[in-house]
Protein backbone atom coordinates (compact mmCIF):
# COMPACT_ATOMS: atom_id res chain seq x y z
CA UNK A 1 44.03 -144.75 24.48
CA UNK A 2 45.97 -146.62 26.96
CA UNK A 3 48.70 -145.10 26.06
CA UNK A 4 46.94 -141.78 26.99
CA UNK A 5 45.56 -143.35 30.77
CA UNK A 6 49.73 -144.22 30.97
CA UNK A 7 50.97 -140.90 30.68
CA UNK A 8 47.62 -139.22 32.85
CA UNK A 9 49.00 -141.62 35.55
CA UNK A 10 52.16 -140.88 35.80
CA UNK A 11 51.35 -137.18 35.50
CA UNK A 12 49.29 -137.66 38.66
CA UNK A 13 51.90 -139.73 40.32
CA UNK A 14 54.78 -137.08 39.46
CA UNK A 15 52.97 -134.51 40.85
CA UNK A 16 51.79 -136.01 43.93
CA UNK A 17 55.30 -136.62 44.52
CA UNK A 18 56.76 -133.32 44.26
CA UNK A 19 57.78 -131.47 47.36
CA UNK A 20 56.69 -128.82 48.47
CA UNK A 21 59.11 -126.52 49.66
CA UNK A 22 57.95 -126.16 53.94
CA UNK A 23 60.19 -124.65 56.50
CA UNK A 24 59.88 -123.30 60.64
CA UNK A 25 61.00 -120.76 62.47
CA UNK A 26 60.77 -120.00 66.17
CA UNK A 27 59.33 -116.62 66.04
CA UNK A 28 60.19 -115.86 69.69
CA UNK A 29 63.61 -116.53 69.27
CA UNK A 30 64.12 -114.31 65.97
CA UNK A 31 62.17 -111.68 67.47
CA UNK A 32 64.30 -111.49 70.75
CA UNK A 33 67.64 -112.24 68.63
CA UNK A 34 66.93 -108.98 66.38
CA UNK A 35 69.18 -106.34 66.93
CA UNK A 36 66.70 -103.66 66.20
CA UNK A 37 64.66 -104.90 69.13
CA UNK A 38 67.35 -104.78 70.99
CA UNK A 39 68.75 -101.36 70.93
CA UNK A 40 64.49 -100.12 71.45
CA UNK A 41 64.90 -101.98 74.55
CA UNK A 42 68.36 -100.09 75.26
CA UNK A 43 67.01 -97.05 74.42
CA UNK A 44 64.20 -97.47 76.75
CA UNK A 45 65.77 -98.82 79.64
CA UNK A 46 67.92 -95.36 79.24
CA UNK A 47 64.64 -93.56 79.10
CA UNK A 48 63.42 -95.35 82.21
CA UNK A 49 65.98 -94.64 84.63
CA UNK A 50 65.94 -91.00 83.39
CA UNK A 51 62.25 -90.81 84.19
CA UNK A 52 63.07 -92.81 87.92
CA UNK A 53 65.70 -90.22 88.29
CA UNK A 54 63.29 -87.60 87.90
CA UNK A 55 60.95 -89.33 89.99
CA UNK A 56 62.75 -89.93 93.08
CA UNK A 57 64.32 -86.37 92.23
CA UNK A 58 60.49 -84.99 92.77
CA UNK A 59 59.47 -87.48 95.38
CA UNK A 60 62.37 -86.03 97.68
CA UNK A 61 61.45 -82.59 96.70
CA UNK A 62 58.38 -83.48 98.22
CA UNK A 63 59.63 -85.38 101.36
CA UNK A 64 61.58 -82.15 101.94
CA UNK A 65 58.06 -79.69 101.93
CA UNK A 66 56.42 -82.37 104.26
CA UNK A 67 59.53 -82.15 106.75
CA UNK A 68 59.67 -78.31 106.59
CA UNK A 69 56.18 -78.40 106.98
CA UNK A 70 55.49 -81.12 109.96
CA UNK A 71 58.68 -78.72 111.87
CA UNK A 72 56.61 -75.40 111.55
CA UNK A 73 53.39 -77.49 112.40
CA UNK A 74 53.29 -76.53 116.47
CA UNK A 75 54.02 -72.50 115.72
CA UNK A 76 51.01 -72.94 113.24
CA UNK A 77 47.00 -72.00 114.19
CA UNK A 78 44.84 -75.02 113.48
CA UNK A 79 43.07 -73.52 110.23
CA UNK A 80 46.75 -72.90 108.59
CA UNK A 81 46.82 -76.93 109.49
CA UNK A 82 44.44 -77.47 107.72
CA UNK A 83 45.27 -75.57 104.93
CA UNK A 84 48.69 -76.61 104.26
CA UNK A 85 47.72 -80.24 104.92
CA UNK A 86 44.91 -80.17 102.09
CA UNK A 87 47.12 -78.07 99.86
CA UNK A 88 50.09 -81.18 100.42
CA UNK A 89 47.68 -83.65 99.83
CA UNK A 90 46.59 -82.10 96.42
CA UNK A 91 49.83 -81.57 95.55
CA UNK A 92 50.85 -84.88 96.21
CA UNK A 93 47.97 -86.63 94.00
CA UNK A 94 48.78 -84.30 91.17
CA UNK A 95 52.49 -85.31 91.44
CA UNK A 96 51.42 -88.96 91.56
CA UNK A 97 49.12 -88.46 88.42
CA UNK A 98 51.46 -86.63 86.41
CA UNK A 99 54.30 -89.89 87.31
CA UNK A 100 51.56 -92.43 86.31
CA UNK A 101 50.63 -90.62 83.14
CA UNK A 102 54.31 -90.29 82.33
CA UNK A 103 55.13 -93.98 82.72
CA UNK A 104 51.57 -95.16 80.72
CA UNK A 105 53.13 -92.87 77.94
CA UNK A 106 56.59 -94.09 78.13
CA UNK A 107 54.96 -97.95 78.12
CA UNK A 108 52.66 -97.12 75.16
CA UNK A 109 55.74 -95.66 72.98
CA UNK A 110 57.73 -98.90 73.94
CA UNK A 111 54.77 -101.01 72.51
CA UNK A 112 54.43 -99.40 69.56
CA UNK A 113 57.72 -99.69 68.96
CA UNK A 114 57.96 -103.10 69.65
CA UNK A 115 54.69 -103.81 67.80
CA UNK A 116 56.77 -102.33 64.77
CA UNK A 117 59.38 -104.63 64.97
CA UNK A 118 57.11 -107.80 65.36
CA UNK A 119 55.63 -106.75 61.92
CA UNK A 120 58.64 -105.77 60.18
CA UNK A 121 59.93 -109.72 61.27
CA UNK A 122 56.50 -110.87 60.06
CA UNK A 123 57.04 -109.26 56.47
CA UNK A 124 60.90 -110.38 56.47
CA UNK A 125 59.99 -114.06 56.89
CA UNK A 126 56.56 -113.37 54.61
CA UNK A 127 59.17 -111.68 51.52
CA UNK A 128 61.82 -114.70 52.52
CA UNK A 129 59.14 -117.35 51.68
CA UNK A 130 58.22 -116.18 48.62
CA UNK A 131 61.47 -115.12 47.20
CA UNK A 132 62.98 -118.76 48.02
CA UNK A 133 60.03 -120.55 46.77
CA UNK A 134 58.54 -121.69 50.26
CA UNK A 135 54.81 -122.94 50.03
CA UNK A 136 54.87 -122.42 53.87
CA UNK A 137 57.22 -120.75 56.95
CA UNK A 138 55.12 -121.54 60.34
CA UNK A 139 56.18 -120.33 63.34
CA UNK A 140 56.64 -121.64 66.61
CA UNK A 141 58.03 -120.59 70.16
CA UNK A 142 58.75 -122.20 73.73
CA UNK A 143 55.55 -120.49 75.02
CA UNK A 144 53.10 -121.19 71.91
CA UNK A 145 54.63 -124.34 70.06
CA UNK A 146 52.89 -125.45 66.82
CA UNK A 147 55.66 -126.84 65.27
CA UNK A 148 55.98 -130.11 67.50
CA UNK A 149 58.97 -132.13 65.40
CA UNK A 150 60.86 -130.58 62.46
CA UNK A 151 63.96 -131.59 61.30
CA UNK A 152 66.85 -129.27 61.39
CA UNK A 153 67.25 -128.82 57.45
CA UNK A 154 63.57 -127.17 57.66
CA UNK A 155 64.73 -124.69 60.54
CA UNK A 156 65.23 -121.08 59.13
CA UNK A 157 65.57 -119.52 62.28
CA UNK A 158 69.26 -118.84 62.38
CA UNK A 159 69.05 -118.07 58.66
CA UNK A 160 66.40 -115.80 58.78
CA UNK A 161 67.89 -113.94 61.83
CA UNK A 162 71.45 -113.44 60.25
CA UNK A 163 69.61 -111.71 57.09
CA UNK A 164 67.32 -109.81 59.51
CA UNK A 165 70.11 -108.27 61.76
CA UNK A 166 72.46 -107.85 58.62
CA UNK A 167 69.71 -106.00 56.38
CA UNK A 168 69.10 -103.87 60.11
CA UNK A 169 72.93 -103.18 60.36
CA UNK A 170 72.67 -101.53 56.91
């Protein structure tokens, strides 16, 4: 019997002292570090200066009725004024609505995007835990940090971003 209380006590003292297997990783920089995210911001910084191109493009186009209209202004009779002023005015909020709508759709694809990426870095580091026997990965960031002190050998942040941008480069 005391034998018995002897082993159930060691048992209980082996096991409280087994590690568990904990590691960090600053989110922010893994997500800003990843190569995928990246070349989406490339892309659409490409796609944004072809859409300010096409702005300014149609804001000049514009600029150039308005001239050609304010030089024929005196020859005109004050109901063609009026007509041509309210027909420029409608055509310049529909121009301005059709820019805004093009810019809330270019910003909405760049979320999504961008949204994508954050989750395929969430289910990297989620599949990384559990295929190298981590009980937990937390994250942390400049901005948000939860992870006051870890020590280095429990950072997986260069690790994890090396795998990342070499299973993206395949």
């Amino acid at each position: 019997m005391k034998n018995l209380i002897l082993a159930a006590f060691a048992l209980l003292i082996l096991a409280s002292c087994q590690q568990q297997k904990i590691g960090y990783v600053d989110s922010g920089e893994v997500i800003n570090e990843y190569q995928e995210k990246k070349d989406i911001e490339e892309k659409f910084k490409g796609k944004d200066e072809a859409f300010k191109k096409r702005a300014d493009s149609i804001g000049k186009a514009f600029q150039f009725e308005v001239q050609k209209y304010n030089a024929e202004k005196p020859r005109m009779n004050k109901s063609a004024v009026q007509a041509k002023e309210q027909e420029l005015g409608q055509k310049q909020q529909i121009l301005q609505q059709q820019m805004q709508f093009e810019q809330q759709q270019l910003q909405q694809q760049f979320t999504a995007e961008i949204d994508s990426v954050i989750i395929k870095v969430k289910d990297y580091v989620k599949g990384y835990g559990k295929t190298n026997g981590y009980k937990y990965i937390l994250g942390t960031s400049e901005s948000l940090p939860s992870v006051l002190y870890g020590s280095e050998e429990d950072d997986l942040t260069k690790t994890i971003l090396e795998a990342i941008n070499a299973e993206y480069k395949k």
